[in-house]
C-alpha atoms as a PDB file:
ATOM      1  CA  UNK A   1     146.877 129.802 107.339  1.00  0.00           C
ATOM      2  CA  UNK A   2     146.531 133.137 105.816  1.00  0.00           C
ATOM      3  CA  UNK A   3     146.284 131.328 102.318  1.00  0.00           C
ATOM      4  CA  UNK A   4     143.548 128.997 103.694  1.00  0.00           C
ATOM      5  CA  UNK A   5     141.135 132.075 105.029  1.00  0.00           C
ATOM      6  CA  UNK A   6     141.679 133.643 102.064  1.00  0.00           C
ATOM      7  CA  UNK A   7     140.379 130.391 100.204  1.00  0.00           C
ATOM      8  CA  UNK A   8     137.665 130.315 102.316  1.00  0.00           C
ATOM      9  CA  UNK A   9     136.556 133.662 101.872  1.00  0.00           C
ATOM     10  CA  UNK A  10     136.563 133.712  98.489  1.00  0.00           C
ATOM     11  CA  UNK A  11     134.646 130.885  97.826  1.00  0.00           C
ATOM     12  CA  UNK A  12     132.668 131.442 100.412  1.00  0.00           C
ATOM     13  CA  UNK A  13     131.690 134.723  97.906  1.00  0.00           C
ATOM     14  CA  UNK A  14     131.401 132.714  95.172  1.00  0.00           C
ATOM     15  CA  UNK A  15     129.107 130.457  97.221  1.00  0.00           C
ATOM     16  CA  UNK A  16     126.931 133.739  98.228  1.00  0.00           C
ATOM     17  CA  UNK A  17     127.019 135.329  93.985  1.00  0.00           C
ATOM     18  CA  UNK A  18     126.403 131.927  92.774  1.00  0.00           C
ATOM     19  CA  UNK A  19     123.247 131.668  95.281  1.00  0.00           C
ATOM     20  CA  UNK A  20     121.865 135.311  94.071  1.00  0.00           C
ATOM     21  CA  UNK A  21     122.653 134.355  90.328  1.00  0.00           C
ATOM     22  CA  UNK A  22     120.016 131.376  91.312  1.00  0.00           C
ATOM     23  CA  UNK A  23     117.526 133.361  93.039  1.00  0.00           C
ATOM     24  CA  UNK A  24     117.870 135.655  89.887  1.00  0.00           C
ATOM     25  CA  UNK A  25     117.049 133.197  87.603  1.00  0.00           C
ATOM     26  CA  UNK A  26     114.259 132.067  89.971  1.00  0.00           C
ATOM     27  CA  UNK A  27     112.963 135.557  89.958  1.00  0.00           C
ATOM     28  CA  UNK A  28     112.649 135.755  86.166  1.00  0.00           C
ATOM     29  CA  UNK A  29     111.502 131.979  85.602  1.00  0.00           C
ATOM     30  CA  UNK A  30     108.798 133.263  87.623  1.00  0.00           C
ATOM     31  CA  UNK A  31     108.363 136.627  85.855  1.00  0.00           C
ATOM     32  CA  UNK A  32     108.868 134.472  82.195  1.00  0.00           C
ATOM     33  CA  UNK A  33     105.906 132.191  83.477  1.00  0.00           C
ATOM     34  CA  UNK A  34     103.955 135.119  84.166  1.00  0.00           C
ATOM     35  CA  UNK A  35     104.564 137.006  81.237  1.00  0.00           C
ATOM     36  CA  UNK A  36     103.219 133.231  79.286  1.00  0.00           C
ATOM     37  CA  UNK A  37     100.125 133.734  81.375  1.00  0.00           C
ATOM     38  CA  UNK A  38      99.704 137.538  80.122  1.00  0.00           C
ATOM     39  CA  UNK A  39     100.430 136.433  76.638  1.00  0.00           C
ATOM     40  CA  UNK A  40      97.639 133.825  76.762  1.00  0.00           C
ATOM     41  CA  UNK A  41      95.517 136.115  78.132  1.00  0.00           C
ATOM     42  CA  UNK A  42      96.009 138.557  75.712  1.00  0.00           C
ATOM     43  CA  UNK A  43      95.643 136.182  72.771  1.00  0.00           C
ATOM     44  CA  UNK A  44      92.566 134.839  73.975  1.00  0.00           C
ATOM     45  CA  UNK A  45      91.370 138.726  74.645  1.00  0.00           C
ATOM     46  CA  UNK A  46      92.768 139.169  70.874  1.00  0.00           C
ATOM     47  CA  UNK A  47      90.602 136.241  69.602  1.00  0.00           C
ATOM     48  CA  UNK A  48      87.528 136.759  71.467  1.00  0.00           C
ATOM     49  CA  UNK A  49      87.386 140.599  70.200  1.00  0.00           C
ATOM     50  CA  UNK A  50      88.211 139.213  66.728  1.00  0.00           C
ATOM     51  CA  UNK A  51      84.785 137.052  67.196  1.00  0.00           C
ATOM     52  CA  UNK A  52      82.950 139.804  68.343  1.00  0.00           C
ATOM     53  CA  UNK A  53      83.769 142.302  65.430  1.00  0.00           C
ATOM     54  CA  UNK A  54      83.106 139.247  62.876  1.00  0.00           C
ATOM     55  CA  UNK A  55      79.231 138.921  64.517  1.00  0.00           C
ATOM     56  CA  UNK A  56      79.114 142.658  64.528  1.00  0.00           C
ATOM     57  CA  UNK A  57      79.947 142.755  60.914  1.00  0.00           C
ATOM     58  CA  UNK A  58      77.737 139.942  59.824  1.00  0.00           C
ATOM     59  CA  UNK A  59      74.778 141.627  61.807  1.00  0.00           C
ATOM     60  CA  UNK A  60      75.608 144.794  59.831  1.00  0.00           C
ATOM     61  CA  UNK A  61      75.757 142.949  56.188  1.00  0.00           C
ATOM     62  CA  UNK A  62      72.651 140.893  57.287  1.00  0.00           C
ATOM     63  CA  UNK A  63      70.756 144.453  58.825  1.00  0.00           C
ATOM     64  CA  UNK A  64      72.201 146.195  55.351  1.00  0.00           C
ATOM     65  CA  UNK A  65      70.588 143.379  53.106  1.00  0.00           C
ATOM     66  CA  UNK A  66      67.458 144.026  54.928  1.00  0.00           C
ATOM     67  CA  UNK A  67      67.169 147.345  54.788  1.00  0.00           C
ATOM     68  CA  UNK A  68      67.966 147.341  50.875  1.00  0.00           C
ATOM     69  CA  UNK A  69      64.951 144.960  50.565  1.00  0.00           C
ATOM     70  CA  UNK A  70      62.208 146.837  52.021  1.00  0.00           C
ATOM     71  CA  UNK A  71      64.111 150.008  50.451  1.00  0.00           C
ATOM     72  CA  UNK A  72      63.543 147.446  47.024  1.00  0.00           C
ATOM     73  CA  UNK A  73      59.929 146.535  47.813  1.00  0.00           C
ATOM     74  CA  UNK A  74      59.245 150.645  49.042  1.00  0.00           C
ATOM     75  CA  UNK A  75      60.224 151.566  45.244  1.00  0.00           C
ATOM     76  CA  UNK A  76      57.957 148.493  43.822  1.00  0.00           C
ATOM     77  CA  UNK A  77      54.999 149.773  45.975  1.00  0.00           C
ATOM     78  CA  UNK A  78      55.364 153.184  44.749  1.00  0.00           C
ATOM     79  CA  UNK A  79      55.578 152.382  41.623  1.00  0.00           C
ATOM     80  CA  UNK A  80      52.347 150.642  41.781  1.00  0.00           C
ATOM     81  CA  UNK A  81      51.094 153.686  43.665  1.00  0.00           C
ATOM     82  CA  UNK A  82      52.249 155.908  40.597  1.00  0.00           C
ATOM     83  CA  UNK A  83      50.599 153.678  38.080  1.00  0.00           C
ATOM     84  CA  UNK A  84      47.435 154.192  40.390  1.00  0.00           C
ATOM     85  CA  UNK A  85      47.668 158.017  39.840  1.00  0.00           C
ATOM     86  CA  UNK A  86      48.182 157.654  36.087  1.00  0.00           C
ATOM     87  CA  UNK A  87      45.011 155.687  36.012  1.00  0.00           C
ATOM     88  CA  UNK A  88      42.935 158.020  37.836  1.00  0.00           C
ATOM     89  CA  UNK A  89      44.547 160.886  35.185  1.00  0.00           C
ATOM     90  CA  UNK A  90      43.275 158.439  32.798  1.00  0.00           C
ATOM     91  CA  UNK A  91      39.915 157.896  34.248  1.00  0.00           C
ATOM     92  CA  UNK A  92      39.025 161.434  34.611  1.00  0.00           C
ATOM     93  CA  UNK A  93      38.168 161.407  30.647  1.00  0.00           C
ATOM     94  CA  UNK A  94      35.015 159.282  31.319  1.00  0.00           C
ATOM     95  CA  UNK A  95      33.562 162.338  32.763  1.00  0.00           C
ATOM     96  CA  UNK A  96      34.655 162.149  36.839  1.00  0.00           C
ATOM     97  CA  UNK A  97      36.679 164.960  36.576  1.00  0.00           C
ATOM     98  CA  UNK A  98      35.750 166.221  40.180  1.00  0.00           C
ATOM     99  CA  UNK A  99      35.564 162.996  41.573  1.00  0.00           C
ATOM    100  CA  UNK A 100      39.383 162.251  39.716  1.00  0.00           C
ATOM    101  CA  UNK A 101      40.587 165.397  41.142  1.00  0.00           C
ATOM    102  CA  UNK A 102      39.744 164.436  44.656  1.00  0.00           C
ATOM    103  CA  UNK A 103      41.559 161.533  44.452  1.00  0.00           C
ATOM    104  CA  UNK A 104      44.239 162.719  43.286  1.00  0.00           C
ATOM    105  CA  UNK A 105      44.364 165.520  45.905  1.00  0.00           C
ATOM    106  CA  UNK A 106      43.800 162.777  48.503  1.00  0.00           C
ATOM    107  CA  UNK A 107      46.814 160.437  46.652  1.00  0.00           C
ATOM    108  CA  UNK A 108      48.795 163.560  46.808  1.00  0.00           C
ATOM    109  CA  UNK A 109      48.204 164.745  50.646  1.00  0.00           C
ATOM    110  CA  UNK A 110      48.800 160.594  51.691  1.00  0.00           C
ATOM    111  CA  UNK A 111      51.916 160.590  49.367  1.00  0.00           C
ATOM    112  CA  UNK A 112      53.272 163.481  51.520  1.00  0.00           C
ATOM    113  CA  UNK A 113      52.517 162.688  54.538  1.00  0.00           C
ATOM    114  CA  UNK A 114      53.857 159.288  54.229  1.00  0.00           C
ATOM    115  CA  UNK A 115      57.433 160.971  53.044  1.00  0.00           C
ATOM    116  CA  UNK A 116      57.443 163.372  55.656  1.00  0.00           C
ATOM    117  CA  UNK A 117      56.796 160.287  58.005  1.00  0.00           C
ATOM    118  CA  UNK A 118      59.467 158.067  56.373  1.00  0.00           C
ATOM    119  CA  UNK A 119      62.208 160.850  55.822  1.00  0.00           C
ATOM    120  CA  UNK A 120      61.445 162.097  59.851  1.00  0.00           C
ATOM    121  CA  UNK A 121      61.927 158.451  60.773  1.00  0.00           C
ATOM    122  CA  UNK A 122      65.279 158.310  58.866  1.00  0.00           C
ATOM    123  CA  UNK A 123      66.487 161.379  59.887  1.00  0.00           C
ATOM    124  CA  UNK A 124      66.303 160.559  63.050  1.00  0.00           C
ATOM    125  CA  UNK A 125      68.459 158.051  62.815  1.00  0.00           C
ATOM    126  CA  UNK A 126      66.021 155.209  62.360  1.00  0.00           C
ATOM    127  CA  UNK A 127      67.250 151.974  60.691  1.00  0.00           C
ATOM    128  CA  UNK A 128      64.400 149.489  62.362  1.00  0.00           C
ATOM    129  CA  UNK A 129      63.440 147.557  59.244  1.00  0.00           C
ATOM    130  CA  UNK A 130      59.735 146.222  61.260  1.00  0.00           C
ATOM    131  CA  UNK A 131      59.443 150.407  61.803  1.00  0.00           C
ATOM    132  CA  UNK A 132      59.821 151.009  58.051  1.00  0.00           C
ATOM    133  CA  UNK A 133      58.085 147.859  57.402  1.00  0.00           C
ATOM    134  CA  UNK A 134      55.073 149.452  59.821  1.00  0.00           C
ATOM    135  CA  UNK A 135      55.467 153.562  58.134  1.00  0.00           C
ATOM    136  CA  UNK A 136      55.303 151.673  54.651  1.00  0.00           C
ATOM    137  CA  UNK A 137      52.178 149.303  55.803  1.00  0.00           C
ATOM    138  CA  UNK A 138      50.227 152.467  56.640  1.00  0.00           C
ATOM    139  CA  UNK A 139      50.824 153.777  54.170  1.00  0.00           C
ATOM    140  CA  UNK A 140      49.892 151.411  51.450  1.00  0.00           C
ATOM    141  CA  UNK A 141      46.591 150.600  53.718  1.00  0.00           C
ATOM    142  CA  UNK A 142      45.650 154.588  53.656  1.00  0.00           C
ATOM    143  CA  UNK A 143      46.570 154.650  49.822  1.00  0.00           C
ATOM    144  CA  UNK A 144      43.999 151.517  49.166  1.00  0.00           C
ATOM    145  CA  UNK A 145      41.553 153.962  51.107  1.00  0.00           C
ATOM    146  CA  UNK A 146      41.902 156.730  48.763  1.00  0.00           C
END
């Protein structure tokens, strides 16, 4: 009889470790699916912050390209504006030498102010391309003024 309880205890022990071993591997089944979940969260966290920097960085190139245009089309317009001054010098042979002067003193002030405009702008941190696009517009309309 002894022999029998003995039986009966111990697999009635292994009955009881084989049960937790099962609710173990229940327990991390559970915690595995879980972890999946995380994973795909994280992936599609991963992906969607992989999207976003390749928008932010097209924006950039795109905003970059712009601003080297009107930086492009500034130079042009001053160059036109400089060819303007060396036709005034020119003009002031044909006996307007006051009247050249004062143009060019009125070239020279608008040429200023419209750096010290620009550069303030810039300093500032500006990188608008319309703003620039608006400082350069003024400026071109107060030069055709002159």
């Amino acid at each position: 009889m002894a022999l029998k309880d003995t039986l009966v205890k111990a697999i009635s022990e292994i009955r009881g470790e084989m049960a937790a071993n099962f609710q173990e591997v229940a327990n991390l089944r559970q915690e595995l699916t879980l972890a999946r979940t995380e994973l795909k969260r994280a992936e599609h966290d991963i992906s969607d912050i992989r999207n976003s920097i390749s928008l932010n960085t097209q924006t950039s190139n795109t905003n970059s390209s712009k601003f080297s245009h009107e930086i492009a089309d500034l130079q042009s317009q001053i160059n036109g504006i400089v060819g303007r001054i060396n036709n005034i010098g020119s003009s002031s042979s044909s006996g307007n030498e006051n009247q050249a002067a004062q143009k060019y003193k009125n070239l020279s002030q608008t040429i200023s102010q419209f750096t010290k405009r620009l550069n303030d702008y810039i300093k500032e941190g500006g990188n608008d391309a319309d703003k620039i696009r608006n400082i350069i517009n003024s400026f071109i309309e107060n030069v055709n003024d002159v």
